[in-house]
Protein backbone atom coordinates (compact mmCIF):
# COMPACT_ATOMS: atom_id res chain seq x y z
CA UNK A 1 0.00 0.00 0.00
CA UNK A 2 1.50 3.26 -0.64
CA UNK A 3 0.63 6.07 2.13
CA UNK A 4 2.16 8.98 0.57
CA UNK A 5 -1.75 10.37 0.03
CA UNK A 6 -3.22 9.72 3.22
CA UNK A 7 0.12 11.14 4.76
CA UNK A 8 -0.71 14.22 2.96
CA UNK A 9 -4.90 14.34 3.21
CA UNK A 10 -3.54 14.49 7.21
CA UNK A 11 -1.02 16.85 7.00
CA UNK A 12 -2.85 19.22 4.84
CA UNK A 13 -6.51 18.99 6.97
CA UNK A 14 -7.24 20.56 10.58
CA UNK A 15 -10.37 18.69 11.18
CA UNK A 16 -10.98 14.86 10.94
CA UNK A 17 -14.65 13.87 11.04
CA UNK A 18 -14.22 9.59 11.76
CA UNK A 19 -17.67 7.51 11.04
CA UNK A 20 -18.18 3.78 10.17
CA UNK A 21 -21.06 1.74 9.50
CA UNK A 22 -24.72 0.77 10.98
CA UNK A 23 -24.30 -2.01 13.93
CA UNK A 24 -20.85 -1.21 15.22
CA UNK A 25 -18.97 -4.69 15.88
CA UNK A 26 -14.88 -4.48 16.95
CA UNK A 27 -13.25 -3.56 14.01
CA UNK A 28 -15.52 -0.54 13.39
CA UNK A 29 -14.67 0.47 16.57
CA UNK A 30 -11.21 -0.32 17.30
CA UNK A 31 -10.61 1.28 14.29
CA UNK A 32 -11.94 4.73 14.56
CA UNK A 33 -10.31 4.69 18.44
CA UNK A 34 -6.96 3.85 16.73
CA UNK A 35 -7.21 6.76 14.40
CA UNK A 36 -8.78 9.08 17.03
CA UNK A 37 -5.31 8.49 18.97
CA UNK A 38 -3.37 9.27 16.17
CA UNK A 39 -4.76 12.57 14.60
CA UNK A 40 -5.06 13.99 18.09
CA UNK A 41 -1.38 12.99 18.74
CA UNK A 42 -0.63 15.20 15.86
CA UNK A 43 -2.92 18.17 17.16
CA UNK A 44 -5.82 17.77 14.38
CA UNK A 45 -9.18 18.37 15.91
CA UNK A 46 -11.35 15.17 16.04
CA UNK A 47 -14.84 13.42 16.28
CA UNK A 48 -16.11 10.19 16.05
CA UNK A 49 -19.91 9.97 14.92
CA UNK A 50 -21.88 6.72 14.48
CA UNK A 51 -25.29 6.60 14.09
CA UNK A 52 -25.75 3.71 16.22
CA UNK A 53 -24.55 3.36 20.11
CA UNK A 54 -21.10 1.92 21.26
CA UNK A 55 -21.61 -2.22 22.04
CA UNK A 56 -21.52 -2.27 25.74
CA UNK A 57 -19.01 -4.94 25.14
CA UNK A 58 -16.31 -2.43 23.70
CA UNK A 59 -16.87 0.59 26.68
CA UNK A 60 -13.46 -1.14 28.10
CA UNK A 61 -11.87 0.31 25.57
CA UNK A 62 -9.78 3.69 25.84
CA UNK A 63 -11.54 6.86 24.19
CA UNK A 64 -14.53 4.70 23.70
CA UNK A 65 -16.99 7.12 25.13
CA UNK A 66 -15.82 9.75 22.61
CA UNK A 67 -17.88 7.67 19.89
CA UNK A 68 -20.87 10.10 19.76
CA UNK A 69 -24.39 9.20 17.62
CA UNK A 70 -25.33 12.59 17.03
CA UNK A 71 -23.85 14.45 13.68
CA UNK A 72 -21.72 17.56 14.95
CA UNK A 73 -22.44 20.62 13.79
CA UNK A 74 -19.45 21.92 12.93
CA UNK A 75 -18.05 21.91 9.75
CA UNK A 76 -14.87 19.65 8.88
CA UNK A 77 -11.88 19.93 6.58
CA UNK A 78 -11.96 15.68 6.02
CA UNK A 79 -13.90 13.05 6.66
CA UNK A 80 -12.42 9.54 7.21
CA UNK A 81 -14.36 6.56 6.81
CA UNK A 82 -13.21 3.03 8.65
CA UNK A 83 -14.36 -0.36 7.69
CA UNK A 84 -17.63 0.69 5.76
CA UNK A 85 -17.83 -0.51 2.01
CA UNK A 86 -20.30 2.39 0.67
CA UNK A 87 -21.67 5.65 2.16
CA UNK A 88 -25.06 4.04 1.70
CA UNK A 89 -24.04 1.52 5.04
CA UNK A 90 -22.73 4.90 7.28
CA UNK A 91 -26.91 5.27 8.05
CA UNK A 92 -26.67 9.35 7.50
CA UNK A 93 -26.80 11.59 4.57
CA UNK A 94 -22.75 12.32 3.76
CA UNK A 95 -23.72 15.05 1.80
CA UNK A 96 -25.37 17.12 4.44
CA UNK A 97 -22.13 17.06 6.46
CA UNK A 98 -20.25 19.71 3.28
CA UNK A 99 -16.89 17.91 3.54
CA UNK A 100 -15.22 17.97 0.34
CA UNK A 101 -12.25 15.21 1.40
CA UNK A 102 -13.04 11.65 1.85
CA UNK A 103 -10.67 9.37 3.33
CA UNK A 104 -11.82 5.84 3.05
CA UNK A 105 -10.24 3.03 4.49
CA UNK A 106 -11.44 -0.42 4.55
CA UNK A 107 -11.17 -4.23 3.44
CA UNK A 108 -14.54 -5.13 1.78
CA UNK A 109 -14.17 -6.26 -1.15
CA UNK A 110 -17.61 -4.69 -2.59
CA UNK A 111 -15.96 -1.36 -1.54
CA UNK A 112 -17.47 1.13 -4.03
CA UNK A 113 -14.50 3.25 -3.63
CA UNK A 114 -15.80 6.83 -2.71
CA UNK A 115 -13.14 8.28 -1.66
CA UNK A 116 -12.05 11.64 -2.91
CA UNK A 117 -9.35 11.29 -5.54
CA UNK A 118 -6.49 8.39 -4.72
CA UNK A 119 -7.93 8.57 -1.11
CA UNK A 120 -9.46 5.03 -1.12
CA UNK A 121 -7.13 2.33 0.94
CA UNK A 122 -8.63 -0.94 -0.09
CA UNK A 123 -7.10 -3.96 0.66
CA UNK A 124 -9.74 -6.92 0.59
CA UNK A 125 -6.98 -9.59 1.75
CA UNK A 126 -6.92 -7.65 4.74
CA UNK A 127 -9.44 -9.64 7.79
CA UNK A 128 -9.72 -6.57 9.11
CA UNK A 129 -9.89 -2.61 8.69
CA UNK A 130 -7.50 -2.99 11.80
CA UNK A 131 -5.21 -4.71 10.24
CA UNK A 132 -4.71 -2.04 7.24
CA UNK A 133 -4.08 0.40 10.14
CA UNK A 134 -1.45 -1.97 11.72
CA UNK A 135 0.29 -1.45 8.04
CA UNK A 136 0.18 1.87 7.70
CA UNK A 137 1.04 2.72 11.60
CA UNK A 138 3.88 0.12 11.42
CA UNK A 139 5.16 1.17 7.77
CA UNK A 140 5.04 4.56 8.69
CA UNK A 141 7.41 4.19 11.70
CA UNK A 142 4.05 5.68 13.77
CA UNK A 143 4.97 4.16 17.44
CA UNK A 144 1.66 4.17 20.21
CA UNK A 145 0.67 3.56 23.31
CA UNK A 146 -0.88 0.19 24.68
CA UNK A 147 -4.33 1.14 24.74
CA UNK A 148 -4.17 1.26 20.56
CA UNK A 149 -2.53 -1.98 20.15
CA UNK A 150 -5.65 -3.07 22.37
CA UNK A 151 -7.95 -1.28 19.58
CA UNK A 152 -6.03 -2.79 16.80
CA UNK A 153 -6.01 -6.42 18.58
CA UNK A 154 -9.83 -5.99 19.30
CA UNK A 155 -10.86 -4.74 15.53
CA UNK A 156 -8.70 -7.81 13.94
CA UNK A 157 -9.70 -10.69 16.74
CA UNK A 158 -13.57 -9.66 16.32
CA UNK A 159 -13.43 -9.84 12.58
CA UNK A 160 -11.47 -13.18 12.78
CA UNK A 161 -14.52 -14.61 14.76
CA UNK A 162 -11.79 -14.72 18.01
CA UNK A 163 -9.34 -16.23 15.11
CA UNK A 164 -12.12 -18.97 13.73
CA UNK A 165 -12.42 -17.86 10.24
CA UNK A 166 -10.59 -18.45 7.53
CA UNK A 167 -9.17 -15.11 7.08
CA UNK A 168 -7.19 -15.83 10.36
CA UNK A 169 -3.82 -16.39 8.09
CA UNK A 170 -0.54 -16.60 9.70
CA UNK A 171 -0.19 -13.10 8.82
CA UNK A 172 -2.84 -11.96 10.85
CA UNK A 173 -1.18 -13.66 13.98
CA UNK A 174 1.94 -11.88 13.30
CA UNK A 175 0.54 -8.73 13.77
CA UNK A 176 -1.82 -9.46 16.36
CA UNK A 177 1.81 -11.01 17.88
CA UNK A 178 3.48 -7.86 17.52
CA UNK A 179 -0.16 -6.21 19.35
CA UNK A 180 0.52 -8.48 22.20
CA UNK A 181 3.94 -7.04 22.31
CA UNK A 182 2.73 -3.44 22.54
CA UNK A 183 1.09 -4.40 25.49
CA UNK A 184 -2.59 -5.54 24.51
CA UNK A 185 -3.98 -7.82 27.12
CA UNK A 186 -5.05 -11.10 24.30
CA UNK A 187 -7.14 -12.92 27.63
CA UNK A 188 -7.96 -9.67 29.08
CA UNK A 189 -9.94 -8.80 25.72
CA UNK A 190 -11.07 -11.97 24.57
CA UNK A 191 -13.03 -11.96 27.97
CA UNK A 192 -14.65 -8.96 27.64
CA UNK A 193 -15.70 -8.89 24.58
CA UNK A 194 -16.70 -12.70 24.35
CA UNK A 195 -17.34 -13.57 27.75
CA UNK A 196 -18.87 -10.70 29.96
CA UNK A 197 -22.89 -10.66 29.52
CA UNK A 198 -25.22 -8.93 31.48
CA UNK A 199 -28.24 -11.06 32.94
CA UNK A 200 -30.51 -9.35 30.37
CA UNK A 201 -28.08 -9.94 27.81
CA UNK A 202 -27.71 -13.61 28.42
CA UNK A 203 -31.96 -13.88 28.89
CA UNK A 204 -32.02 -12.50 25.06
CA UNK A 205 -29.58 -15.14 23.74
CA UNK A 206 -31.49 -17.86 25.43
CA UNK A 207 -34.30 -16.46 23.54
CA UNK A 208 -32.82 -16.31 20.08
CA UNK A 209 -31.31 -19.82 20.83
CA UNK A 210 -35.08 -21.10 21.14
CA UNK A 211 -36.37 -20.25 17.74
CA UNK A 212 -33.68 -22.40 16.20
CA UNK A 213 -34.53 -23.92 13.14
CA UNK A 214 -33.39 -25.59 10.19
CA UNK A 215 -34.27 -25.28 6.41
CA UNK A 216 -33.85 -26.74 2.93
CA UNK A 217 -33.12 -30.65 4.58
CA UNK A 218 -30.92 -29.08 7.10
CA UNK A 219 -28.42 -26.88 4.62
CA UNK A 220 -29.47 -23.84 6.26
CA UNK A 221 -29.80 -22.96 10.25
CA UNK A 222 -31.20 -19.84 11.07
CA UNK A 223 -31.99 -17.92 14.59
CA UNK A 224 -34.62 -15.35 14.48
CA UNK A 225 -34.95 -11.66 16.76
CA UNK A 226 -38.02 -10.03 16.64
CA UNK A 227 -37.06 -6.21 17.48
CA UNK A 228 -39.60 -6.14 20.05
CA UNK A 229 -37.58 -8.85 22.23
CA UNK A 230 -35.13 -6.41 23.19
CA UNK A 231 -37.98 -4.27 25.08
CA UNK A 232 -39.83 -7.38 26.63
CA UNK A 233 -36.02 -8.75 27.85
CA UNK A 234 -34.70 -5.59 28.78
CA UNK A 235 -31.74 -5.93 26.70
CA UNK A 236 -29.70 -3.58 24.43
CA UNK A 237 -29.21 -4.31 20.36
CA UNK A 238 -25.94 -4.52 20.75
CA UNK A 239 -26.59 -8.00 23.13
CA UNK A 240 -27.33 -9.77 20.08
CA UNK A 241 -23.76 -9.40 18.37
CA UNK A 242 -22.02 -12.79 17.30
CA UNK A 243 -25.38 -14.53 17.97
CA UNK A 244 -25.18 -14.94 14.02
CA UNK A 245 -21.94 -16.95 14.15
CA UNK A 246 -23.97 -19.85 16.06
CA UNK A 247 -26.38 -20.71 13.13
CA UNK A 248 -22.98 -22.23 10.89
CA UNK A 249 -21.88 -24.54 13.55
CA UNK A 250 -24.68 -27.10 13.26
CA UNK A 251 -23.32 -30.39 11.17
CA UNK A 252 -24.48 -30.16 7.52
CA UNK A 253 -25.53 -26.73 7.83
CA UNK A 254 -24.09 -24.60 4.67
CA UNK A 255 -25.16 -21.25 5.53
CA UNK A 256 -26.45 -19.66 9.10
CA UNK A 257 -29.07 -16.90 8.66
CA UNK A 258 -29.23 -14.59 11.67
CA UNK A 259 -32.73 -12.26 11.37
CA UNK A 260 -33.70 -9.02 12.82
CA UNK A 261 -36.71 -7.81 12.09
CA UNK A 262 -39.73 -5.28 13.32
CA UNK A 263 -43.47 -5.34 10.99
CA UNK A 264 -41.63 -3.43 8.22
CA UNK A 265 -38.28 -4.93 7.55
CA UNK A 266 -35.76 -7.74 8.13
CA UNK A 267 -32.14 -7.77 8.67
CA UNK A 268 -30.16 -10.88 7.48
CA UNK A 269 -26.61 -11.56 8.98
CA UNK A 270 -25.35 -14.62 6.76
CA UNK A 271 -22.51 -16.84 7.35
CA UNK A 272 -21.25 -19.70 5.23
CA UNK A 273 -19.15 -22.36 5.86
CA UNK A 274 -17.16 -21.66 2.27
CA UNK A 275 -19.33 -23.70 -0.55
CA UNK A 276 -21.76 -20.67 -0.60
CA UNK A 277 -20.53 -17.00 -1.41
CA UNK A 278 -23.28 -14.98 1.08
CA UNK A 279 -21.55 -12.13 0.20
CA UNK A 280 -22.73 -12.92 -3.31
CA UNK A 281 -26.48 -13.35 -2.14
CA UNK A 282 -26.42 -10.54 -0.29
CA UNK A 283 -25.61 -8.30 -3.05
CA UNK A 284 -28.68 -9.46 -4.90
CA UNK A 285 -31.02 -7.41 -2.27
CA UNK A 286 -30.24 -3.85 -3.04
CA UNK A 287 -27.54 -2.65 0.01
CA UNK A 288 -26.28 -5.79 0.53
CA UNK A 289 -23.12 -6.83 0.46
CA UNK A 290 -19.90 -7.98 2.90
CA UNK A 291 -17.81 -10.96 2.68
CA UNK A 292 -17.99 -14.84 1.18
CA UNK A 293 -18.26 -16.14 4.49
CA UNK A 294 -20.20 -13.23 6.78
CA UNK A 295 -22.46 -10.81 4.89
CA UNK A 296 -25.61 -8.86 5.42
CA UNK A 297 -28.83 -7.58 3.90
CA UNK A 298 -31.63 -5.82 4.67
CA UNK A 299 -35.26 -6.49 2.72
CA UNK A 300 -38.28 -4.37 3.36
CA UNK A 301 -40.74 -7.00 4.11
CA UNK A 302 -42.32 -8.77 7.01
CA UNK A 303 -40.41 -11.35 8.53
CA UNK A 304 -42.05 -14.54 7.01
CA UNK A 305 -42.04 -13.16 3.44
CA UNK A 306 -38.76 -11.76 3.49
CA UNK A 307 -37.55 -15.27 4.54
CA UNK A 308 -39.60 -17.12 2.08
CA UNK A 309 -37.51 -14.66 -0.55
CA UNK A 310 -34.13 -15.18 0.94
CA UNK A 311 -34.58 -19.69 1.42
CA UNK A 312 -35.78 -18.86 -2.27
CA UNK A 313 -32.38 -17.26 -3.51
CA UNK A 314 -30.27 -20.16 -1.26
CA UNK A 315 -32.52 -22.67 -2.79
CA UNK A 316 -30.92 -21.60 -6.24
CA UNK A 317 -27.14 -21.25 -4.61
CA UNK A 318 -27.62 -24.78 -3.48
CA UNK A 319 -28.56 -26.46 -7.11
């Protein structure tokens, strides 16, 4: 990757507006903190903005509470985008915000590359956005503290699936290696971010656990949330994260459908054991997209329709 552009974008911009996409999961997050650290070590003024609220899971992180979900109203000289593969998946209108320079840094590889200019820093080998930022910090002799090799180590361990996917190459456990030697706390995360629950939490997995079922002679497992569950158990949205990693580990089962839906629309979070390209299926519902193995979509039907049209489109996949 060469960094001589986004060295300049920074050196030449006061203002850094940081955002990522809908749902915030690890690398979204451990992302943004990483590059919050790093233009405020230079004395640029920062903000991070999500339209969705920080995982309660990820609060241990440092700077985490800076993560805001209301749009500033200042004005911005550059606004970087982390881990998001189109504008569409940021959940607010880009255009509203009057920032002429896009930074846009991610590993999808349905990236649609809207970054101003030579401003787009793709790498779809990457597992993770963190990872990318691992490059440039450590290719750009950038040294920092622990808590960001605890950011970088949490954005590239979540995206692994705690290092279960196949994207978990023996490059990736270099760097987290070299994350470990910066100080980041490998057990320490991995137990916070896997293994700390809240009662309510764990009450709303039990409850997604129970609507189990199985599809198209057992090829496909899926788990199903009704949005109104999270009022009735008291949880948060966030409680429901990795949930959709469960539905692939069922013997036989091809892909794992993970649903989300209120009266008007349903979310799909598909995974894939590696015979079936969800990112592929995803794409076929307009704003879908992600990668072979863990993708998403969102179509703007009732639950039981819009999973009659999604078995439909795996039913094909599985000829």
């Amino acid at each position: 990757m060469i960094w001589t552009p986004l060295n300049n974008a920074i050196e030449s911009n006061n203002s850094f507006l940081l955002s990522s996409h809908l749902s915030l999961d690890g690398d979204c997050v451990g992302s943004q903190l990483a590059f919050l650290w790093y233009l405020q070590s230079l004395g640029k003024k920062v903000k991070c903005f999500c339209v969705d609220p920080l995982p309660q899971k990820f609060a241990f992180l440092e700077n985490s509470g800076l993560i805001i979900t209301e749009l500033p109203k200042e004005k911005f000289d550059a606004l970087m985008i982390l881990d998001c593969s189109s504008v569409s998946r940021l959940g607010w209108d880009v255009k509203n915000a009057g920032i002429n320079t896009i930074i846009n840094i991610d590993h999808h590889r349905d990236n649609t590359n809207f970054g101003t200019g030579d401003l787009n820093f793709i790498d779809p080998a990457a597992a993770a956005a963190g990872e990318i930022i691992f490059s440039f910090f450590n290719e750009c002799n950038i040294e920092y503290p622990r808590h960001v090799a605890e950011s970088l180590y949490t954005a590239i361990m979540t995206d692994t699936g705690g290092f279960r996917f196949s994207n978990t190459t023996s490059k990736v456990l270099n760097v987290c290696a070299k994350l470990i030697d910066k100080g980041a706390d490998c057990a320490g995360i991995y137990d916070k971010v896997y293994s700390s629950h809240t009662q309510q939490a764990l009450v709303l997995q039990s409850r997604i656990w129970s609507s189990l079922s199985f599809h198209l002679d057992g090829k496909i497992c899926s788990m199903d949330m009704p949005m109104s569950i999270l009022k009735e158990t008291g949880s948060q949205y966030s409680d429901s994260e990795g949930m959709a990693d469960n539905t692939i580990t069922a013997i036989g089962a091809e892909v794992g459908i993970m649903t989300k839906h209120t009266p008007e629309e349903t979310h799909f979070s598909l995974r894939s054991r590696g015979k079936i390209d969800v990112g592929r299926v995803a794409q076929k519902i307009p704003g879908g997209g992600g990668h072979s193995c863990a993708a998403g979509c969102t179509i703007k039907l009732p639950y039981k329709e819009a999973m009659e049209q999604m078995l439909a489109i795996l039913a094909k996949e599985l000829e």
